[in-house]
C-alpha atoms as a PDB file:
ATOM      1  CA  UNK A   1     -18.517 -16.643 -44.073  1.00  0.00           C
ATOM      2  CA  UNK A   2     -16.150 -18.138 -46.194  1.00  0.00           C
ATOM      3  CA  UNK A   3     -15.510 -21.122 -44.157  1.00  0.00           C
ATOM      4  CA  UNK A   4     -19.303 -21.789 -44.356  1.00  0.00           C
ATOM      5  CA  UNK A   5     -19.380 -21.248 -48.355  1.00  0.00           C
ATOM      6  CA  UNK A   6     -16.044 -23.574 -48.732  1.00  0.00           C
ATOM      7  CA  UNK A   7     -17.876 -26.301 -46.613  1.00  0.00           C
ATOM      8  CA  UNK A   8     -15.214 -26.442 -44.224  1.00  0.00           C
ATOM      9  CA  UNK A   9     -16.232 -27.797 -40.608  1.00  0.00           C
ATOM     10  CA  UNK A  10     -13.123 -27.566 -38.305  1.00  0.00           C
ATOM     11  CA  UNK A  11     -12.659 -23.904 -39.804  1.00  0.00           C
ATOM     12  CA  UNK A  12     -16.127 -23.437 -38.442  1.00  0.00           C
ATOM     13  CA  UNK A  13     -15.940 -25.040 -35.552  1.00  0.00           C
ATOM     14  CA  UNK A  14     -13.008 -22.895 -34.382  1.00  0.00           C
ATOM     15  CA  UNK A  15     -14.508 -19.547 -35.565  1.00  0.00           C
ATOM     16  CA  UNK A  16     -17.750 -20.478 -33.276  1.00  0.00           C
ATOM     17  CA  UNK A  17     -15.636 -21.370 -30.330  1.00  0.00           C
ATOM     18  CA  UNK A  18     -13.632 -18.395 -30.343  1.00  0.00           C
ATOM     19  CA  UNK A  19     -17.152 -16.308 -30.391  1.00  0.00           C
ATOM     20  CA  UNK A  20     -17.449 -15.280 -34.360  1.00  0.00           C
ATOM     21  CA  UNK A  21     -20.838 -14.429 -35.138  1.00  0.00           C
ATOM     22  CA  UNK A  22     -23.407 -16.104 -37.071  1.00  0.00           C
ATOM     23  CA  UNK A  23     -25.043 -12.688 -38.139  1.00  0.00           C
ATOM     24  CA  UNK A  24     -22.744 -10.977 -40.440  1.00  0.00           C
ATOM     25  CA  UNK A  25     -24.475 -10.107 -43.647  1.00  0.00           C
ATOM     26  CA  UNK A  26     -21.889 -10.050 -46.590  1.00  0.00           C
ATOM     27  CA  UNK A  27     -22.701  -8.486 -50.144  1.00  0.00           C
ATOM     28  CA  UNK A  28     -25.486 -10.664 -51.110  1.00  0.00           C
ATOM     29  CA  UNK A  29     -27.370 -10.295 -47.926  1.00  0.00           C
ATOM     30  CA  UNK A  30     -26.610 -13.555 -46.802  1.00  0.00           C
ATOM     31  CA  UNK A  31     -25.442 -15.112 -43.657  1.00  0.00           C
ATOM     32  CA  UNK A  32     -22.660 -17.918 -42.631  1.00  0.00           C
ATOM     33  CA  UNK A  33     -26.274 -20.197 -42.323  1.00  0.00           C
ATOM     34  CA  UNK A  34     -27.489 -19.081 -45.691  1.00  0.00           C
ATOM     35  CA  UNK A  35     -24.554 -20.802 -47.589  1.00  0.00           C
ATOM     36  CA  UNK A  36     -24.518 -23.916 -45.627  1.00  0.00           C
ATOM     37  CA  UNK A  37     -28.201 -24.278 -46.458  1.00  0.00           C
ATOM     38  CA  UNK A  38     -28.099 -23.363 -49.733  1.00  0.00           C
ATOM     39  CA  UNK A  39     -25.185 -25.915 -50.306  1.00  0.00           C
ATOM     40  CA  UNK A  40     -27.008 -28.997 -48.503  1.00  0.00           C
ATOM     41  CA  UNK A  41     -24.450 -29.166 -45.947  1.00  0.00           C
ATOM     42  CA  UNK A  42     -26.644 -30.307 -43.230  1.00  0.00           C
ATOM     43  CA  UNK A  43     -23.345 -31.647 -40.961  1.00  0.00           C
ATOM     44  CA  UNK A  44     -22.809 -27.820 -41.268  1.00  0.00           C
ATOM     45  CA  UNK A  45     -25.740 -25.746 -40.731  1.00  0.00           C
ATOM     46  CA  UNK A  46     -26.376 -27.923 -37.900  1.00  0.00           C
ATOM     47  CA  UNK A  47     -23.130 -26.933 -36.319  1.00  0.00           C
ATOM     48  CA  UNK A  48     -23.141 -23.377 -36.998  1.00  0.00           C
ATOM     49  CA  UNK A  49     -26.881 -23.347 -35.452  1.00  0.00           C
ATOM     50  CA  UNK A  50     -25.540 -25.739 -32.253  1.00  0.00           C
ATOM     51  CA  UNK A  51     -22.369 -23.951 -30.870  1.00  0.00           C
ATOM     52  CA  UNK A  52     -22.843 -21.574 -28.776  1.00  0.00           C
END
């Protein structure tokens, strides 16, 4: 979630690779996708929506 909300793609990358999921809810009800859409980080959501 974190890496998502700090922008940062390798830390993504890795987390999705090693099979973290992209449903956690945290707090504020939101998701890893959420952030990187709420942020504009397009490079981002696009990544977290593509690995599988």
């Amino acid at each position: 979630m974190s890496a998502a909300y700090t922008g940062s793609r390798d830390m993504v990358i890795s987390l999705l690779e090693h099979g973290a999921s992209r449903e956690p809810i945290d707090g504020k009800g939101k998701r890893a996708i959420d952030y990187a859409r709420d942020k504009g980080l397009k490079r981002l959501l696009g990544l977290v929506v593509a690995i599988k």
